[in-house]
N, C-alpha and C. Protein backbone atom coordinates (compact mmCIF):
# COMPACT_ATOMS: atom_id res chain seq x y z
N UNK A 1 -22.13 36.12 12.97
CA UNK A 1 -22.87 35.28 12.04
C UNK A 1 -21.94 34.30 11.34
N UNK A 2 -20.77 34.86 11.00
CA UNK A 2 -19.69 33.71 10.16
C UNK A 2 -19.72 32.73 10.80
N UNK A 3 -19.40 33.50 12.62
CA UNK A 3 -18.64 32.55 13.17
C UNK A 3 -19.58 30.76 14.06
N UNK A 4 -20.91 31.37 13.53
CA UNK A 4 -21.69 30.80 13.47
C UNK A 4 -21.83 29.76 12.81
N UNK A 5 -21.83 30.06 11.53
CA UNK A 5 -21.99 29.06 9.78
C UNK A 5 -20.76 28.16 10.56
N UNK A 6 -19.66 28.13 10.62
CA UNK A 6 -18.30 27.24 11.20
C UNK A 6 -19.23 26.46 12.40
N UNK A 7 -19.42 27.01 13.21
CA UNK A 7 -19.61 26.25 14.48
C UNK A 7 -20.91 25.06 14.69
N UNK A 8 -22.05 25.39 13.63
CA UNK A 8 -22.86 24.49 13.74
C UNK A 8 -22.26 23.22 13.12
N UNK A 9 -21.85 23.49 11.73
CA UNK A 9 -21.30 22.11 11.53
C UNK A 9 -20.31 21.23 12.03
N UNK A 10 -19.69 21.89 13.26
CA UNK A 10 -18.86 21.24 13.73
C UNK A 10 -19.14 20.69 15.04
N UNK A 11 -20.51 21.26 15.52
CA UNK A 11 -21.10 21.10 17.00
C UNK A 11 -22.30 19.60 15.85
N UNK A 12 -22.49 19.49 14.69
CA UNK A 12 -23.12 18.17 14.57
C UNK A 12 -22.22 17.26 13.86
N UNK A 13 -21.08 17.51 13.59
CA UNK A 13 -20.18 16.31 13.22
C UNK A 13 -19.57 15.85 14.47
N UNK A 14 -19.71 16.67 15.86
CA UNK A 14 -18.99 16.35 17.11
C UNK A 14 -20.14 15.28 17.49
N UNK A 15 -21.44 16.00 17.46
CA UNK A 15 -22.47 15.08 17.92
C UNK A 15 -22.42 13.69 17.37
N UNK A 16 -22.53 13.57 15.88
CA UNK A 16 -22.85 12.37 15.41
C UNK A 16 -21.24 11.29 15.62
N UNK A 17 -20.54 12.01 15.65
CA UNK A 17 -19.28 11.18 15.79
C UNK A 17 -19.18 10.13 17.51
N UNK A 18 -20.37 11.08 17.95
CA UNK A 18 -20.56 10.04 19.71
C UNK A 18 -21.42 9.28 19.10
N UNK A 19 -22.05 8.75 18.43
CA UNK A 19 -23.06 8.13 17.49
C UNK A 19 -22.05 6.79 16.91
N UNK A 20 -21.12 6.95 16.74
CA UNK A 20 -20.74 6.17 15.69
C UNK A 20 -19.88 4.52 16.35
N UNK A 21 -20.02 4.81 17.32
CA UNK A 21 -19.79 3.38 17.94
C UNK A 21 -21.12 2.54 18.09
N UNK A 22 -22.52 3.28 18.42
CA UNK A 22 -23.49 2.82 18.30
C UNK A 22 -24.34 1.59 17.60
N UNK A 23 -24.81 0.37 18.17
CA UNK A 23 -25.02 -0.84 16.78
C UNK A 23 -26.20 -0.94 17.36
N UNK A 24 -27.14 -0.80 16.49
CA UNK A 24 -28.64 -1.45 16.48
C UNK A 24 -29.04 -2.80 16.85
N UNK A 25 -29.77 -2.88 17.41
CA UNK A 25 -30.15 -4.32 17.86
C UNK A 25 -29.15 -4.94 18.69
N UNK A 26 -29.01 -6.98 18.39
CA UNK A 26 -28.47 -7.50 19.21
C UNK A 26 -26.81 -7.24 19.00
N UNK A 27 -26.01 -7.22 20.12
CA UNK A 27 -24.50 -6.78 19.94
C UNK A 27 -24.20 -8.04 19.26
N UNK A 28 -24.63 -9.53 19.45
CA UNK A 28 -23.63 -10.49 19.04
C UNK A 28 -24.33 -10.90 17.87
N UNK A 29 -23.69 -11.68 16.88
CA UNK A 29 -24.07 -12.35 15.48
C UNK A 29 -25.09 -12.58 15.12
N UNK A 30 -26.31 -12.48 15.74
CA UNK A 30 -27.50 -13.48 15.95
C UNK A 30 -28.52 -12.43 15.83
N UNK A 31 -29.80 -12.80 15.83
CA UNK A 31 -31.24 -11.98 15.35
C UNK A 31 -31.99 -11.46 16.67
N UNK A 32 -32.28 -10.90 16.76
CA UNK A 32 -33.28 -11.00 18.25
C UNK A 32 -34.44 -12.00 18.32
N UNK A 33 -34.20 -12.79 19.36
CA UNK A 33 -35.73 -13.61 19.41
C UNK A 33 -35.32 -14.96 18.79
N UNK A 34 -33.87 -15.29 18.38
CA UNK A 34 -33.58 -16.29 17.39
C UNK A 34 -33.25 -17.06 18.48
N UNK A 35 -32.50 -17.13 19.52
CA UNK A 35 -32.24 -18.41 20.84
C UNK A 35 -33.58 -17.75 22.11
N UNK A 36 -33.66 -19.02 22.39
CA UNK A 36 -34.32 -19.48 23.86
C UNK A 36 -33.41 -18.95 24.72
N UNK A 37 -34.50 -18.73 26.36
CA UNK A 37 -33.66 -18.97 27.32
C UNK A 37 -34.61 -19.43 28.21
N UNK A 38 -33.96 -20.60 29.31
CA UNK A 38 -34.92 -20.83 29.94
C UNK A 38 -34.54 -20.46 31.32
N UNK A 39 -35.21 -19.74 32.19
CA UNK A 39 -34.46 -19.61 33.55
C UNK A 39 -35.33 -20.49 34.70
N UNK A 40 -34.27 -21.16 35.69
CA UNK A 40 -34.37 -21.93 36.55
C UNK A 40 -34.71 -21.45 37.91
N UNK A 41 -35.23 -21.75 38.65
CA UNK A 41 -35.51 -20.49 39.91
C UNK A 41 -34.20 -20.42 40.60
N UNK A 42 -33.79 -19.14 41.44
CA UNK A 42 -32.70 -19.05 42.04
C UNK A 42 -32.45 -19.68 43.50
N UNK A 43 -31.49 -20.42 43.48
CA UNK A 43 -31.68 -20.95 45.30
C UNK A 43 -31.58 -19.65 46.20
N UNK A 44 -32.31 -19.27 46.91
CA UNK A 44 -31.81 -18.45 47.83
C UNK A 44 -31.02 -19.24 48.73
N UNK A 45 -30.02 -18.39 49.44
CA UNK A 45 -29.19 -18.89 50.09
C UNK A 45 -29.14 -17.70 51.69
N UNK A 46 -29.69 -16.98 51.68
CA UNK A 46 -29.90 -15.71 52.76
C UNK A 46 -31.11 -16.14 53.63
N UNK A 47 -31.22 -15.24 54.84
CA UNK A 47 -32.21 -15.39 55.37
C UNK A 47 -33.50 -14.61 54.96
N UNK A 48 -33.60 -14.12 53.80
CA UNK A 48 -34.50 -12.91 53.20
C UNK A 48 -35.36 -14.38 52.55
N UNK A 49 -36.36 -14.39 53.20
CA UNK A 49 -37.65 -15.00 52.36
C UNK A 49 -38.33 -14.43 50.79
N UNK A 50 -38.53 -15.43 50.19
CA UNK A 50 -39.13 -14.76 49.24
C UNK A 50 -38.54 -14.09 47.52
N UNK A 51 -36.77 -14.42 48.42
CA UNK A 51 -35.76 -13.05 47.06
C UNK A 51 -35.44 -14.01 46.31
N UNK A 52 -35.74 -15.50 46.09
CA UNK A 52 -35.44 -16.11 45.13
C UNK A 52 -36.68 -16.15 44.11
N UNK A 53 -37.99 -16.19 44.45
CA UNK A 53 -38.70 -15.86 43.38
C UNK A 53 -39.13 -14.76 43.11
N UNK A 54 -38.79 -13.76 43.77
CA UNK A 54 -38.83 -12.54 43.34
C UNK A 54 -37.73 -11.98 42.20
N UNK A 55 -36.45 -12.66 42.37
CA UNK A 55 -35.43 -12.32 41.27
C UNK A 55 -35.81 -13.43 39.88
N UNK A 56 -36.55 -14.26 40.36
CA UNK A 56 -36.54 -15.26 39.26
C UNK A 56 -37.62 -14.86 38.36
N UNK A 57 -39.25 -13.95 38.91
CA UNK A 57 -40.25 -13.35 37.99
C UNK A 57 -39.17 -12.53 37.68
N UNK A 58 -38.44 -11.73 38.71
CA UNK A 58 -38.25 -10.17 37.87
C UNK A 58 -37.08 -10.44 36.15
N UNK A 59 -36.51 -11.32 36.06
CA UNK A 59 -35.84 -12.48 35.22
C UNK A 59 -36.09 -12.50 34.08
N UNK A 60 -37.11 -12.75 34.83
CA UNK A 60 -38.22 -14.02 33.55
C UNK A 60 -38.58 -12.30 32.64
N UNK A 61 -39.53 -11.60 33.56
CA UNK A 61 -40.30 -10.49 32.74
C UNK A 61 -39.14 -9.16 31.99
N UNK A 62 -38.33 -9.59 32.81
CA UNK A 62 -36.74 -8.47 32.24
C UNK A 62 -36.93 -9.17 30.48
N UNK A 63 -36.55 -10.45 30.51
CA UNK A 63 -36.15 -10.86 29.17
C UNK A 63 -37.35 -11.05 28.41
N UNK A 64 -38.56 -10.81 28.65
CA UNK A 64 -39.65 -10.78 27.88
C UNK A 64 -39.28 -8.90 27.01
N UNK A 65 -39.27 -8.38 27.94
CA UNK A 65 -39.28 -7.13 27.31
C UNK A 65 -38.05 -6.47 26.63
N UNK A 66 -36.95 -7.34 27.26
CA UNK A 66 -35.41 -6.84 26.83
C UNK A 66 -35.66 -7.67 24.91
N UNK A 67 -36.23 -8.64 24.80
CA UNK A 67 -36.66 -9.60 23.04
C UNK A 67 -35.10 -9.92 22.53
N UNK A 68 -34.18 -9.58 23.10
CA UNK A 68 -32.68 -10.77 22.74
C UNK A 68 -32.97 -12.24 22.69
N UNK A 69 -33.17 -12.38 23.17
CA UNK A 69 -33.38 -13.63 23.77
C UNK A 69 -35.07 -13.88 23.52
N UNK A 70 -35.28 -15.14 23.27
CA UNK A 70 -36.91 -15.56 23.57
C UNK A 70 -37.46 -16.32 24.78
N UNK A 71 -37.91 -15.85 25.78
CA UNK A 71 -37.99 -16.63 26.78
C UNK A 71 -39.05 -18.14 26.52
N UNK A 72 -38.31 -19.06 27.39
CA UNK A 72 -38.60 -20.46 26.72
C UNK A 72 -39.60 -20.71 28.07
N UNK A 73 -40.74 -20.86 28.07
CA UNK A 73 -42.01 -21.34 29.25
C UNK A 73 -41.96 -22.30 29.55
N UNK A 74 -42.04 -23.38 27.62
CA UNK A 74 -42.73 -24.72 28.05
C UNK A 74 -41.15 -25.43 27.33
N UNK A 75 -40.55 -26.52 27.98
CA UNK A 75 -39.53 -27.29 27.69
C UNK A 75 -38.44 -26.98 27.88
N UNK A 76 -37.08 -27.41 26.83
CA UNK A 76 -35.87 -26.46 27.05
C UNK A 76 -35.64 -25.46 26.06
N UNK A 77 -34.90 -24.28 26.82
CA UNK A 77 -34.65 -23.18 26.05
C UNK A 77 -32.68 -23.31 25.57
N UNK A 78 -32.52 -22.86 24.53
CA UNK A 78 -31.36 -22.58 24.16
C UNK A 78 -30.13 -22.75 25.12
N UNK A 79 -30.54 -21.78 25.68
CA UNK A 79 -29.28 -20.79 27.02
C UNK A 79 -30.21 -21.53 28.04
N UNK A 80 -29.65 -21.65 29.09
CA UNK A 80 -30.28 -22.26 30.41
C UNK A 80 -29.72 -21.22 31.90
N UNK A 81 -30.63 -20.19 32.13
CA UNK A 81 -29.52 -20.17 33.34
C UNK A 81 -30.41 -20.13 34.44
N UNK A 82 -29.36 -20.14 35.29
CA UNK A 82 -29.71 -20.42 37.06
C UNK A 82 -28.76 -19.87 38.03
N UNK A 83 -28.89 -20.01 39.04
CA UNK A 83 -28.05 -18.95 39.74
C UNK A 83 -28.51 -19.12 41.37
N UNK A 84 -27.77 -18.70 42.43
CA UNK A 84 -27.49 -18.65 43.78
C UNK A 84 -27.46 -17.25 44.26
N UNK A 85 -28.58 -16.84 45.14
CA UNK A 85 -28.33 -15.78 46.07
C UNK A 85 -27.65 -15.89 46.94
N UNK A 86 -26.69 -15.10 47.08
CA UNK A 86 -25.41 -15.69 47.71
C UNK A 86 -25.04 -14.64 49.29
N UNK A 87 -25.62 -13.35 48.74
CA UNK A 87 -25.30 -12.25 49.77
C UNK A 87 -27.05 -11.52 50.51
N UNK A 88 -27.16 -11.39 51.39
CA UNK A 88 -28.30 -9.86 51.46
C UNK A 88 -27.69 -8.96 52.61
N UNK A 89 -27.57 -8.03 52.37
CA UNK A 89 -26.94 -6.73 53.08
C UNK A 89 -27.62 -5.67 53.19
N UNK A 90 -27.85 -5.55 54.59
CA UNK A 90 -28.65 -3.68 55.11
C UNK A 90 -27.19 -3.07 55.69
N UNK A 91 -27.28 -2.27 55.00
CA UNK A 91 -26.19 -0.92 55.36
C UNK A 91 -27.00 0.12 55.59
N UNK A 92 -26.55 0.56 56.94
CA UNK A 92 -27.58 1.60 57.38
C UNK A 92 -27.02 2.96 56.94
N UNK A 93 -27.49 3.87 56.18
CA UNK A 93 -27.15 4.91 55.95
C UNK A 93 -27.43 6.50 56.79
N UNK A 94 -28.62 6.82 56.88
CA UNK A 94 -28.92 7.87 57.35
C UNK A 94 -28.88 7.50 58.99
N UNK A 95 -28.96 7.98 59.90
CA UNK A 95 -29.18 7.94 61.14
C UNK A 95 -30.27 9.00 62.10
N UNK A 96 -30.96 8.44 62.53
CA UNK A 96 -32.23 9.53 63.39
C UNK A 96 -31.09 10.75 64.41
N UNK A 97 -31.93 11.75 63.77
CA UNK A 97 -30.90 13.13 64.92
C UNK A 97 -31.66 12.94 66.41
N UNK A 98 -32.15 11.92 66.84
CA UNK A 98 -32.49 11.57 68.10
C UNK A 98 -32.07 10.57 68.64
N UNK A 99 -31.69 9.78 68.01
CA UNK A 99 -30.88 8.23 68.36
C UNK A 99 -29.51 7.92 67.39
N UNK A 100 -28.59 7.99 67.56
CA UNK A 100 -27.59 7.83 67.17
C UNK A 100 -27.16 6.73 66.32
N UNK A 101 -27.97 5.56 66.70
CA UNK A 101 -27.86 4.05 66.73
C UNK A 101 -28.57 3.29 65.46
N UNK A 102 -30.03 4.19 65.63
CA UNK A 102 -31.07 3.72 64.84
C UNK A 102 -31.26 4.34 63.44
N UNK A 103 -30.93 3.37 62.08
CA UNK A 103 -30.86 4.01 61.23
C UNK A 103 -32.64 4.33 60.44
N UNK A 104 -31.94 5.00 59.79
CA UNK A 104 -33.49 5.94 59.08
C UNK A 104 -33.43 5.06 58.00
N UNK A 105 -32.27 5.32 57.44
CA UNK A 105 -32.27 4.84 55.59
C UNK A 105 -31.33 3.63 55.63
N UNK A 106 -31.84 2.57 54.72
CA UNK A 106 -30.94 1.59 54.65
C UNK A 106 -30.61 1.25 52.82
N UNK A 107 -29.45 0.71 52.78
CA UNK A 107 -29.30 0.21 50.99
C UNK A 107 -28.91 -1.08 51.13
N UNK A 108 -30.27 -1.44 50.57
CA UNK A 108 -29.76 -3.27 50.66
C UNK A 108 -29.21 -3.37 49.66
N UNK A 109 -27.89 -4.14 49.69
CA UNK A 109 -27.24 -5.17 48.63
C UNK A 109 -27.25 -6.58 48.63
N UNK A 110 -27.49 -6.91 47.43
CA UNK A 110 -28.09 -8.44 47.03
C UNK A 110 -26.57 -8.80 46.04
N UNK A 111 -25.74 -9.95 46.51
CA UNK A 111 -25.20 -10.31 45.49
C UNK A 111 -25.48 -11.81 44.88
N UNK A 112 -25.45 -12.10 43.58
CA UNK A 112 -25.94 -13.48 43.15
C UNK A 112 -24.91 -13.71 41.82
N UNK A 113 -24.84 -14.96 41.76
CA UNK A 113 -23.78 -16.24 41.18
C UNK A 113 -24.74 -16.22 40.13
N UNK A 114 -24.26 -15.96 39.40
CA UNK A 114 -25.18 -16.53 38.13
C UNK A 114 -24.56 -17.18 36.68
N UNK A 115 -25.26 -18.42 36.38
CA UNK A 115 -24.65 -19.45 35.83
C UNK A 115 -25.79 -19.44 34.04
N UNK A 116 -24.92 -19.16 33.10
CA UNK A 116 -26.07 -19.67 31.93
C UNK A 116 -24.92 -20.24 30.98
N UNK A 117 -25.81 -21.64 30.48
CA UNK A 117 -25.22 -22.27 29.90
C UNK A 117 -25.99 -22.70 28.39
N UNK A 118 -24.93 -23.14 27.21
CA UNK A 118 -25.81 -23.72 26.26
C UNK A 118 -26.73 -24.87 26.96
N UNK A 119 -27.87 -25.09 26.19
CA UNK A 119 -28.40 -26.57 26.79
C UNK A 119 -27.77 -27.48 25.97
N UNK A 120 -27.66 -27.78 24.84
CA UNK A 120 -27.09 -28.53 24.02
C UNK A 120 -25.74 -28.98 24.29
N UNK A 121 -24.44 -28.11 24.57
CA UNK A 121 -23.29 -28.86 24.97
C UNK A 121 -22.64 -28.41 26.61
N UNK A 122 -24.00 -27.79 27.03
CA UNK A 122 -23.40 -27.43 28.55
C UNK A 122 -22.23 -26.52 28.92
N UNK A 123 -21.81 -25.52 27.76
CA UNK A 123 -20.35 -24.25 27.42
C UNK A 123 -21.38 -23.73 28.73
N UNK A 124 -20.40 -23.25 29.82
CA UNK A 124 -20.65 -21.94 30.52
C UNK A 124 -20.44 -20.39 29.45
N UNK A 125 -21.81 -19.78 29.34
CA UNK A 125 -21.85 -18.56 28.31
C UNK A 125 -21.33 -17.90 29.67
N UNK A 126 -22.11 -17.28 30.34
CA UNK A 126 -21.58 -16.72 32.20
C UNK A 126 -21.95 -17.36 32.78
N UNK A 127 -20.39 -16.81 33.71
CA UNK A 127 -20.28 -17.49 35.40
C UNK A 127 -19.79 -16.32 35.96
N UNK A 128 -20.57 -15.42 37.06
CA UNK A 128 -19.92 -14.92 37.17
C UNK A 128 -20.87 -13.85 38.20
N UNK A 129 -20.40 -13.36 39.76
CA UNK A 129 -21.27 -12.42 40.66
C UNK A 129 -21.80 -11.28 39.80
N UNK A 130 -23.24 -11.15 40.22
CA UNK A 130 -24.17 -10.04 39.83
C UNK A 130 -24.38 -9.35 41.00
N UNK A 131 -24.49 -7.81 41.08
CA UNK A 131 -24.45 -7.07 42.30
C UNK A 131 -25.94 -6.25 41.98
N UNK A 132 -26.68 -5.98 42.67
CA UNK A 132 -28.12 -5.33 42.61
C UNK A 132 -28.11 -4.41 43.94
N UNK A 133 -28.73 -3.00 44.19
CA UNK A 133 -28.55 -2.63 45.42
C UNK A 133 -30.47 -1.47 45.70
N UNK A 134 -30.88 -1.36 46.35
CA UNK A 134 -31.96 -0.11 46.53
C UNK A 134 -31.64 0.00 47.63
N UNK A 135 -32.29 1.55 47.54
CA UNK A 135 -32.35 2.50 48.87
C UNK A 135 -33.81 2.24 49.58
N UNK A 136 -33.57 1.76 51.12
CA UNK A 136 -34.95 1.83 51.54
C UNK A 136 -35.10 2.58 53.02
N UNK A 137 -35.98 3.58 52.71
CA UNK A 137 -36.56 4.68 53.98
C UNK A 137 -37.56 3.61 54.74
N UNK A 138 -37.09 3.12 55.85
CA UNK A 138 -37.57 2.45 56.97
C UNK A 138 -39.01 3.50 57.33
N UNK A 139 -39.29 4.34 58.11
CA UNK A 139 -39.87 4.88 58.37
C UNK A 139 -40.52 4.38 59.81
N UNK A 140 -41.44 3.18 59.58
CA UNK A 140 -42.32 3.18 61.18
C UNK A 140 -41.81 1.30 61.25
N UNK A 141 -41.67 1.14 60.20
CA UNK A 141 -41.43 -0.99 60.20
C UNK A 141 -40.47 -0.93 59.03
N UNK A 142 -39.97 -1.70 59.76
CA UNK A 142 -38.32 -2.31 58.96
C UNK A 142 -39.03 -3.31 58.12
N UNK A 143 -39.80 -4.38 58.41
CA UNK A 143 -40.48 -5.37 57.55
C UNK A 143 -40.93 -4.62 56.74
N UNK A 144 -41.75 -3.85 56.54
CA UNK A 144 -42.78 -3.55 55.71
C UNK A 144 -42.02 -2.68 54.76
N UNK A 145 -41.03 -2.47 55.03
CA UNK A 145 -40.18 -1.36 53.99
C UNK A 145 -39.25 -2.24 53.23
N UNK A 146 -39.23 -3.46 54.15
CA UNK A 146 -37.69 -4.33 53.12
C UNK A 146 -38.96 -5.05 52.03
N UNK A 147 -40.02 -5.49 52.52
CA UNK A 147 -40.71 -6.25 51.45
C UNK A 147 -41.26 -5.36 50.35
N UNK A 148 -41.62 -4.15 50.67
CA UNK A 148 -41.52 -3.17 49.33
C UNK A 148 -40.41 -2.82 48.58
N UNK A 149 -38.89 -2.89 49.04
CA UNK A 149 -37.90 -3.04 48.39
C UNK A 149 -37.74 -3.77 47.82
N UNK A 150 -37.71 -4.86 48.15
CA UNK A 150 -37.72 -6.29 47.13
C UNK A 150 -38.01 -6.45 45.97
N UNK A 151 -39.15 -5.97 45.28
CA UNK A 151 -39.15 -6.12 43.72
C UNK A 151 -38.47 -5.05 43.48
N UNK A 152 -37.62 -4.06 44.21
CA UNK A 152 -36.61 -3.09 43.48
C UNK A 152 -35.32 -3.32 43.04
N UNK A 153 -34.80 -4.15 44.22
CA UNK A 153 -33.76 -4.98 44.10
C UNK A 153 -33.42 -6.10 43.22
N UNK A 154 -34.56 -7.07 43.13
CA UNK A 154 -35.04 -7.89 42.11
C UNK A 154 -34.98 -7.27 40.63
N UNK A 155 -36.02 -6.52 40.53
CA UNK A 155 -35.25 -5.38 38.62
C UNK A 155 -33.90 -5.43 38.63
N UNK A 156 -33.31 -4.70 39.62
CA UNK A 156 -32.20 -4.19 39.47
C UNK A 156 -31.37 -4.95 39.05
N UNK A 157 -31.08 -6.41 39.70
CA UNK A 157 -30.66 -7.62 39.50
C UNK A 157 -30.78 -7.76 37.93
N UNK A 158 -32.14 -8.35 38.01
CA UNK A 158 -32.51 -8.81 36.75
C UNK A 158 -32.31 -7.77 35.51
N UNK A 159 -32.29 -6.56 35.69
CA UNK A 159 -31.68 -5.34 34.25
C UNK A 159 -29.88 -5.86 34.43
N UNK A 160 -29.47 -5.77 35.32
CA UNK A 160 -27.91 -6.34 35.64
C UNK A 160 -27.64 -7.97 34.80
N UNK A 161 -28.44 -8.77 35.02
CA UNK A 161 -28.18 -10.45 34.52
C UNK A 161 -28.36 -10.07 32.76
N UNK A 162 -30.01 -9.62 32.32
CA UNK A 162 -30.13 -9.43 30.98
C UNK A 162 -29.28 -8.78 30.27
N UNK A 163 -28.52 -7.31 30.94
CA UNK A 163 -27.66 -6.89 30.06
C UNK A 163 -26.25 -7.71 30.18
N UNK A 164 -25.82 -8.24 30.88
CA UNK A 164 -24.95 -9.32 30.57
C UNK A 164 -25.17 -10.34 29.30
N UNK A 165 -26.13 -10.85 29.48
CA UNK A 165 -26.47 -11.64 28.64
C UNK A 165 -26.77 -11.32 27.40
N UNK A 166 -27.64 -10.38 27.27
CA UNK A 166 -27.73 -9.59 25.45
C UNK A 166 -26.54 -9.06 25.38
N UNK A 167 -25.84 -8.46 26.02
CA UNK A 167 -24.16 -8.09 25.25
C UNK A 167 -23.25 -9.12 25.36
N UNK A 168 -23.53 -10.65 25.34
CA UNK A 168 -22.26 -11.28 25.59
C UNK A 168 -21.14 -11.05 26.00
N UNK A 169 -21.28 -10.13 27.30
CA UNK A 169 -19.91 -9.75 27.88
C UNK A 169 -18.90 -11.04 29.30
N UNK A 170 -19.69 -11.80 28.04
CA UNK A 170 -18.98 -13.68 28.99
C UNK A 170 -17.62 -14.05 27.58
């Protein structure tokens, strides 16, 4: 029982002390919701149809819900960014125990350039590759499994660009 009375308070001063780097809200100087951003659609640059406006909604709706930032619809926004799909990659992972050759599971990687700038004096805030990746179980069609991946990859991206951007880690 003593050895008890000792140990709780020291199992919640251990706890709260992982606590204490912790900051509420936005990491940099500023309010949430106080700058614009406006995003530009992404050029795709791959042969994957489709992954430039798929990263550019998933973007857009990331920073609606992430509220750092205010996403700008109509005119210019604050921050401006835009960006280049630059990579798409199937890495075949699993392999059929009947065919040696033919993979089961694939993990696409998407890499993209992504550029945001003030609008006002044109400062690059980031420049700098974003990496996004999902796992996709092929099953009976390779098409039909990469186009259901796609808005996975797309989040992934887009949770990758926003937290760049709300932590100013440019």
């Amino acid at each position: 029982m003593r050895a008890l009375k000792f140990f709780l308070p020291a199992l919640a001063a251990l706890a709260l002390s992982g606590c204490a780097s912790y900051h509420l809200g936005p990491v940099m100087d500023e309010k949430a919701g106080d700058k614009s951003v406006e995003v530009l659609p992404f050029n795709n640059q791959t042969l994957e149809p489709r992954l430039g406006d798929a990263l550019t909604q998933a973007l857009r709706e990331r920073l609606q819900v992430d509220a750092t930032y205010h996403l700008a619809t109509h005119g210019d926004g604050d921050i401006v960014v835009s960006g280049v799909i630059r990579q798409y990659r199937r890495i075949g992972l699993g392999y059929s125990s009947s065919d040696s050759i033919t993979p089961e599971n694939y993990r696409i990687e998407v890499v993209v350039h992504v550029i945001a700038r003030e609008h006002d004096t044109g400062k690059a805030l980031l420049d700098r590759d974003v990496k996004g990746q999902t796992l996709v179980h092929i099953g009976n069609d390779l098409a039909s499994a990469e186009r259901q991946a796609l808005p996975l990859v797309a989040e992934e991206l887009a949770r990758a660009i926003t937290e760049h951007l709300a932590e100013g880690s440019w």
